[in-house]
N, C-alpha and C. Protein backbone atom coordinates (compact mmCIF):
# COMPACT_ATOMS: atom_id res chain seq x y z
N UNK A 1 50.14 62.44 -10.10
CA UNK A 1 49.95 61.49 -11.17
C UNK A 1 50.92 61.81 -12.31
N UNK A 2 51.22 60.38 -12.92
CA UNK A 2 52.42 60.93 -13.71
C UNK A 2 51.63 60.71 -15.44
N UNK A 3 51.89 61.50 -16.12
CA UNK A 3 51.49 61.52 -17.21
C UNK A 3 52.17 60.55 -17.97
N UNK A 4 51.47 60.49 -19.25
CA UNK A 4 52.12 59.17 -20.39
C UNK A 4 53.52 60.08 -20.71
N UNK A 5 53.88 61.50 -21.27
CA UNK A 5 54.62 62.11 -21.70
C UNK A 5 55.76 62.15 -20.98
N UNK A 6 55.82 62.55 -19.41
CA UNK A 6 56.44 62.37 -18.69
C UNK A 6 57.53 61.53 -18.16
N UNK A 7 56.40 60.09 -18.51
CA UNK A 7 56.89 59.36 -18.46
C UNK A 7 58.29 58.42 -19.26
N UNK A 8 57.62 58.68 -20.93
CA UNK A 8 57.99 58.37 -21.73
C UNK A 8 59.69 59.05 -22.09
N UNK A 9 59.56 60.79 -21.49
CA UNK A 9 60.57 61.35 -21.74
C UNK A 9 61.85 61.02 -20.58
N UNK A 10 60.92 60.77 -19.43
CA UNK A 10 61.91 60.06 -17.83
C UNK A 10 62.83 59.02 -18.56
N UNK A 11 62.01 57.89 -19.49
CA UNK A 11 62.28 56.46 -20.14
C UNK A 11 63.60 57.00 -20.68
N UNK A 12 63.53 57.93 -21.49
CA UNK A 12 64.33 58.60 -22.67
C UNK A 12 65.85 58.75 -22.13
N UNK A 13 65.40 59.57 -21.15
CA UNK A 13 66.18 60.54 -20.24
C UNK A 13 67.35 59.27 -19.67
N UNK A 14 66.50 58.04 -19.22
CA UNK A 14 67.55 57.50 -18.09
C UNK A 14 67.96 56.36 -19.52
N UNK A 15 67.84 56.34 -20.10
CA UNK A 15 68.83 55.26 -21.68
C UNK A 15 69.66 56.30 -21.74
N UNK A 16 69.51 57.51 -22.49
CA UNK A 16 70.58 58.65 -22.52
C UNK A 16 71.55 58.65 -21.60
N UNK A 17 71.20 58.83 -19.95
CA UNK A 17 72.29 59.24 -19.37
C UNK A 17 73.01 58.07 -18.82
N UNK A 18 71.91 57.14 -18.59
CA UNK A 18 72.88 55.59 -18.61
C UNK A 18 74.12 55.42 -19.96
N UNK A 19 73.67 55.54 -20.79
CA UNK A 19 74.82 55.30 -22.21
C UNK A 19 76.20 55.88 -22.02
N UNK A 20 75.23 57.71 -21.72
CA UNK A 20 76.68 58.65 -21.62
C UNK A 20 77.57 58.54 -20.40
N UNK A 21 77.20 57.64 -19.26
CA UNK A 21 77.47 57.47 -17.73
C UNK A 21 78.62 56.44 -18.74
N UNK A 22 78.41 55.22 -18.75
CA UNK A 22 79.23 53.86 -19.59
C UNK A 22 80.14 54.23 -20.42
N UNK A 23 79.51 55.05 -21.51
CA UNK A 23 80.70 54.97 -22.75
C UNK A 23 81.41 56.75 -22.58
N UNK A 24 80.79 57.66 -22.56
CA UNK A 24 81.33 58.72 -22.75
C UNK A 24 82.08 59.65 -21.56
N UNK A 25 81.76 59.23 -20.60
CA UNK A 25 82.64 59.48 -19.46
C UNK A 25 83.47 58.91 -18.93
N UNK A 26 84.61 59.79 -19.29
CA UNK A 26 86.05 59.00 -19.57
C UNK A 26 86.35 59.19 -17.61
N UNK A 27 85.82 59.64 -16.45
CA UNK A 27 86.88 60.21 -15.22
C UNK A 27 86.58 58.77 -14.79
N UNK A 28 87.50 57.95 -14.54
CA UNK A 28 87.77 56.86 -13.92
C UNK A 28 87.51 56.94 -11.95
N UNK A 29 86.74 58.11 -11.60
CA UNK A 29 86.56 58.40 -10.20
C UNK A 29 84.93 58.15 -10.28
N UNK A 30 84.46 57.76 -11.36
CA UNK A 30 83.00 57.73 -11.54
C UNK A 30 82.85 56.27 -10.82
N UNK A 31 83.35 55.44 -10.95
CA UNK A 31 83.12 53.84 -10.18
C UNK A 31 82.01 53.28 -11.23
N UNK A 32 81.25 52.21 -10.51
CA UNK A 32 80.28 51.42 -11.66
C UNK A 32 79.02 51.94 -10.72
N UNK A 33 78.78 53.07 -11.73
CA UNK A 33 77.56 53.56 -11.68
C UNK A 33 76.24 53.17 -12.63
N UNK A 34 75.30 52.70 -12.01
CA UNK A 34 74.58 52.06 -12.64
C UNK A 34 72.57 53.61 -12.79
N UNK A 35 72.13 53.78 -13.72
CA UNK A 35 71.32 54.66 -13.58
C UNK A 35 69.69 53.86 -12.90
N UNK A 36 69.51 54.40 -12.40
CA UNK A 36 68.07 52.92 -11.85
C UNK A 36 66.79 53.85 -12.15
N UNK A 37 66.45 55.28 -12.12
CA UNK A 37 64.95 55.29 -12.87
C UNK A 37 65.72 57.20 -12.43
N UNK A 38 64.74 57.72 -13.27
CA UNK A 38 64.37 59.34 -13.28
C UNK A 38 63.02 59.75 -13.24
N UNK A 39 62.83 60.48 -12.56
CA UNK A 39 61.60 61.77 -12.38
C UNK A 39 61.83 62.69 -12.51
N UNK A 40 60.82 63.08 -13.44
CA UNK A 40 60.39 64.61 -14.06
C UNK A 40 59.53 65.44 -13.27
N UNK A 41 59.93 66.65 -12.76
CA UNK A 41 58.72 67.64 -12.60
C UNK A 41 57.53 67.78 -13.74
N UNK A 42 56.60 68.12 -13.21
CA UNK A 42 55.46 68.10 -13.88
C UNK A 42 55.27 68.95 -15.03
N UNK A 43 56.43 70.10 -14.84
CA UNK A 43 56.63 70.68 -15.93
C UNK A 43 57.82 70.77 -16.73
N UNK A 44 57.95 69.25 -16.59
CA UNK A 44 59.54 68.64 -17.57
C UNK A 44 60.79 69.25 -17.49
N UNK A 45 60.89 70.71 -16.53
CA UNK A 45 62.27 71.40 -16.56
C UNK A 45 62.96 70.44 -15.45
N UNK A 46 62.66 69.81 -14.75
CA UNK A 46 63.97 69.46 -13.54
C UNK A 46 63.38 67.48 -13.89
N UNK A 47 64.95 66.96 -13.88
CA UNK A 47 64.99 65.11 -14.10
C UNK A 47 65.70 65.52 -12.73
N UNK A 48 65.06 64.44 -11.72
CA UNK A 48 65.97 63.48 -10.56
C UNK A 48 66.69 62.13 -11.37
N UNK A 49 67.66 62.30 -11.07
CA UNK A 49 68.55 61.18 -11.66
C UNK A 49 69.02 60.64 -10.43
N UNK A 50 67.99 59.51 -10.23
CA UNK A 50 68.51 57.92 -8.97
C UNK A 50 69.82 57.41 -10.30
N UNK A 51 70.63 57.03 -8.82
CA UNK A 51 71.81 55.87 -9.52
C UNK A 51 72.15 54.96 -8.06
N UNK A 52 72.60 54.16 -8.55
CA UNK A 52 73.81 53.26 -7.63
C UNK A 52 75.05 53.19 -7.84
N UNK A 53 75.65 52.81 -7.02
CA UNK A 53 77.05 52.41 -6.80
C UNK A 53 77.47 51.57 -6.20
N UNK A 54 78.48 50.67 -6.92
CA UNK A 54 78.82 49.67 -6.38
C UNK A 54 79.89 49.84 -6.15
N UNK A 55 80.37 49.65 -3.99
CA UNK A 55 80.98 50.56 -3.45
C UNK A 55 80.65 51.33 -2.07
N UNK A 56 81.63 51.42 -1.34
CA UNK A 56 81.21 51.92 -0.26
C UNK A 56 81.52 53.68 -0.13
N UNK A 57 80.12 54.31 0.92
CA UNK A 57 80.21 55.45 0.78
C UNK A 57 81.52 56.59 0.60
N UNK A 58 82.73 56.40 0.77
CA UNK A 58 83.10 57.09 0.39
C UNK A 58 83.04 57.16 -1.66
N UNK A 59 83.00 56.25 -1.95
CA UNK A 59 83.26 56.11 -3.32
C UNK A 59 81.71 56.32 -4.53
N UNK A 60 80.59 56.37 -3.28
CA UNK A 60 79.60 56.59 -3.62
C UNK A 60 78.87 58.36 -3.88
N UNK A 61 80.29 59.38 -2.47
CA UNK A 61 80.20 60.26 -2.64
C UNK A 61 80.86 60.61 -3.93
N UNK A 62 82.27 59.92 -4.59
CA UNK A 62 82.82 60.37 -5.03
C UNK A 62 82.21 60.58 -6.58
N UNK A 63 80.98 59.12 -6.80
CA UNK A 63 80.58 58.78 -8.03
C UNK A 63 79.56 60.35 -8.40
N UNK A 64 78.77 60.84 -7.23
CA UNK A 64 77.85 61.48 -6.63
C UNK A 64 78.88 62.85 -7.28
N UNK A 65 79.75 63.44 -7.38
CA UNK A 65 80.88 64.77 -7.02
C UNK A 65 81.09 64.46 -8.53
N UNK A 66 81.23 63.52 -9.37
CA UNK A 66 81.97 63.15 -10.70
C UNK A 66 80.76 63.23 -11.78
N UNK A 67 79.63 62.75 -11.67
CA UNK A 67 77.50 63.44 -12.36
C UNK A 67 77.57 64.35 -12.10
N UNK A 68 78.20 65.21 -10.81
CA UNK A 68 77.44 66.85 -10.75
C UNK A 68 78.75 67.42 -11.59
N UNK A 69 79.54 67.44 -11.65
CA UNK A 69 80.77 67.83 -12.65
C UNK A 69 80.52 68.01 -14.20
N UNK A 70 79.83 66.59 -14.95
CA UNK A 70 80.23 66.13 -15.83
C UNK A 70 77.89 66.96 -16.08
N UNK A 71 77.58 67.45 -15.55
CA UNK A 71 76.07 67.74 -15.41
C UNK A 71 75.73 68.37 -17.33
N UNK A 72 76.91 69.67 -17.38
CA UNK A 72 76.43 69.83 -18.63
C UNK A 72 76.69 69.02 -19.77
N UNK A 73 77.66 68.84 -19.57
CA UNK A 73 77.96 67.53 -20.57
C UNK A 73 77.11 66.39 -21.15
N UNK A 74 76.22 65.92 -20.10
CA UNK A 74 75.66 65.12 -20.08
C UNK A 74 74.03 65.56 -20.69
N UNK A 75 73.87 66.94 -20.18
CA UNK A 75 73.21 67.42 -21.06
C UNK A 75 72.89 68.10 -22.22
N UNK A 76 73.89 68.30 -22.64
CA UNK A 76 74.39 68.42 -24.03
C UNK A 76 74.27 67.00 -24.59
N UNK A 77 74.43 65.92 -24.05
CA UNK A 77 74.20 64.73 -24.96
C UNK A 77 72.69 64.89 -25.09
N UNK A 78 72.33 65.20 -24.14
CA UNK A 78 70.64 64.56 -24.30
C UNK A 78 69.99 65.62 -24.66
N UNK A 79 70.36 66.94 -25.51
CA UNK A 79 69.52 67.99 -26.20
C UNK A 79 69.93 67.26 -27.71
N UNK A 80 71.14 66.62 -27.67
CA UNK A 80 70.84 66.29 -29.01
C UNK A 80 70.49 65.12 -29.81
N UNK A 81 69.60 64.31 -28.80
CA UNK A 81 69.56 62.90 -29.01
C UNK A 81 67.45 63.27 -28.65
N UNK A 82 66.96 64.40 -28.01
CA UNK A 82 65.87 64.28 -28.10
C UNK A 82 65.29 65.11 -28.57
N UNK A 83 63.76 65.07 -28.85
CA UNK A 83 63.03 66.19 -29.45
C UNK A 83 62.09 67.16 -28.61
N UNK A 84 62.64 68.05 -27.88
CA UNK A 84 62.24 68.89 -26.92
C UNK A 84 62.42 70.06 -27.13
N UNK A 85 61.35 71.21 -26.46
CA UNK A 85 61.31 72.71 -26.48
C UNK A 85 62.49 73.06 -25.46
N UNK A 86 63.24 72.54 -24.25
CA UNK A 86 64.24 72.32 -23.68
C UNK A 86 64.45 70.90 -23.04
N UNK A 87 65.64 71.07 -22.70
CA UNK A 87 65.96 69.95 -22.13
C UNK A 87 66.37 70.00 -20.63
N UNK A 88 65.76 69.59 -19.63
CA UNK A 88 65.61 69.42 -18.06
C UNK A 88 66.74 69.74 -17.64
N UNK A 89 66.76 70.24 -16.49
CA UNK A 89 68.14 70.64 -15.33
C UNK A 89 68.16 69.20 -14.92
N UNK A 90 69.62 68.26 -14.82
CA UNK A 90 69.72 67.02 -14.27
C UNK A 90 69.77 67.50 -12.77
N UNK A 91 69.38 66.70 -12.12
CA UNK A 91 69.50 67.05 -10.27
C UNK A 91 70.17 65.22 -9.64
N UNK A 92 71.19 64.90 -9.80
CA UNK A 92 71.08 63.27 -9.15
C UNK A 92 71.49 63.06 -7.81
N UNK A 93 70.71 62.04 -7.47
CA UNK A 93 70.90 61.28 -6.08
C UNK A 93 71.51 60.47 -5.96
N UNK A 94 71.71 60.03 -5.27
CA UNK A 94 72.02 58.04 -4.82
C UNK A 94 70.75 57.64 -4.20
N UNK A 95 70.15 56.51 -4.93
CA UNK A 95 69.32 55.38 -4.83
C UNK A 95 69.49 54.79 -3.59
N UNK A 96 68.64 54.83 -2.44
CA UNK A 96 69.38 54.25 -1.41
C UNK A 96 68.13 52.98 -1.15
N UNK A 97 67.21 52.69 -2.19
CA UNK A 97 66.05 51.78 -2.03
C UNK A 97 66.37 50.64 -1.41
N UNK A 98 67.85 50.14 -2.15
CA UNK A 98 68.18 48.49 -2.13
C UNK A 98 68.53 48.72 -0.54
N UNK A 99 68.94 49.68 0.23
CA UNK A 99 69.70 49.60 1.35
C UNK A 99 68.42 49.91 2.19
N UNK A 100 67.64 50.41 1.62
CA UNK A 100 66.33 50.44 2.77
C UNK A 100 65.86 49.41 3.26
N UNK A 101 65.50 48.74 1.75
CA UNK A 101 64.99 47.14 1.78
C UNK A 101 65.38 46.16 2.51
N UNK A 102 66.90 46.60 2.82
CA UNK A 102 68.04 45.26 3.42
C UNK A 102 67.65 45.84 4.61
N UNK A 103 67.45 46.96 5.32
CA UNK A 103 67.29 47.43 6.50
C UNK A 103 66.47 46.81 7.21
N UNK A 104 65.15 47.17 6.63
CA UNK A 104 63.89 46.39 6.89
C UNK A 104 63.80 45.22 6.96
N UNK A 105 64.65 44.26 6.15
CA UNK A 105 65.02 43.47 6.34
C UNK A 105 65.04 42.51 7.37
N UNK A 106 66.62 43.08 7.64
CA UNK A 106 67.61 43.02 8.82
C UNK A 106 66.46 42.83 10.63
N UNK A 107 65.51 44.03 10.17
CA UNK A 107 64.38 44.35 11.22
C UNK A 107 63.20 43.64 11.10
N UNK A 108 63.24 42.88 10.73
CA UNK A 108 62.06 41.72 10.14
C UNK A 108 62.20 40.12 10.98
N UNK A 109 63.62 40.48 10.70
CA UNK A 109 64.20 39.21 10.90
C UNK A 109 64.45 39.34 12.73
N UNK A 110 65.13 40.64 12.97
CA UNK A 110 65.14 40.57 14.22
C UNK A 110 64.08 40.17 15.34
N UNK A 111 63.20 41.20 14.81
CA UNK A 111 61.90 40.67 15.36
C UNK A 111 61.18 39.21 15.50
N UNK A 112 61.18 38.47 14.32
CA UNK A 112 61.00 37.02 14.08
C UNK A 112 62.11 36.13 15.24
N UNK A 113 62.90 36.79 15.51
CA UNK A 113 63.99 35.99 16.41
C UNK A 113 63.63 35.97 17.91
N UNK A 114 63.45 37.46 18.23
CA UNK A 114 62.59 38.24 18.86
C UNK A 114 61.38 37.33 19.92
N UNK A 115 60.86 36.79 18.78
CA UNK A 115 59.40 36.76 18.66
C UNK A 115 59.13 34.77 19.33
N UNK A 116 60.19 34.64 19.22
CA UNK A 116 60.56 33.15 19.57
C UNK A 116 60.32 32.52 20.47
């Protein structure tokens, strides 16, 4: 269960690193990375940072190689933009929801054809 606090600081967390993703990261190998939600451990030290990319996997690894680079940086923005006893280890992924969805999809449909 996720707490109100948790939550609120996840909220925090993904405006912050969305902003600093857009305006303050200048490496042009980042692509259009978009931030789509964060989770907090229960004891606020570790954010999962989901993103997308628009782009195919190689360029998705590359966006993926260019967040883990730019990691302290990014948290250095966000110790000084919030009000915390520390501020979380970033950990990010790639979001692969939208591509699940299309999967299932894809297998929905087959079946319905399938099914004829």
């Amino acid at each position: 269960m996720v707490s109100i606090r948790q939550k609120k600081l996840a909220d925090q967390i993904k405006k912050i690193v969305s902003e600093v993703v857009d305006r303050k990261l200048k490496d042009p190998r980042k692509g259009f990375v978009t931030i789509t939600h964060v989770k907090l451990s229960g004891d606020l030290r570790i954010a999962s940072v989901f993103f997308t990319v628009l782009g195919n996997t190689e360029s998705v690894q590359e966006s993926l190689d260019v967040l883990n680079r730019a990691n302290h940086f990014i948290r250095n923005e966000i110790a000084s933009q919030i009000k915390a006893r520390f501020v979380p280890e970033l950990r990010f992924f790639v979001d692969d929801t939208m591509e699940y969805a299309r999967r299932i999809e894809e297998l929905l449909e087959d079946l319905k054809k399938k099914g004829r």
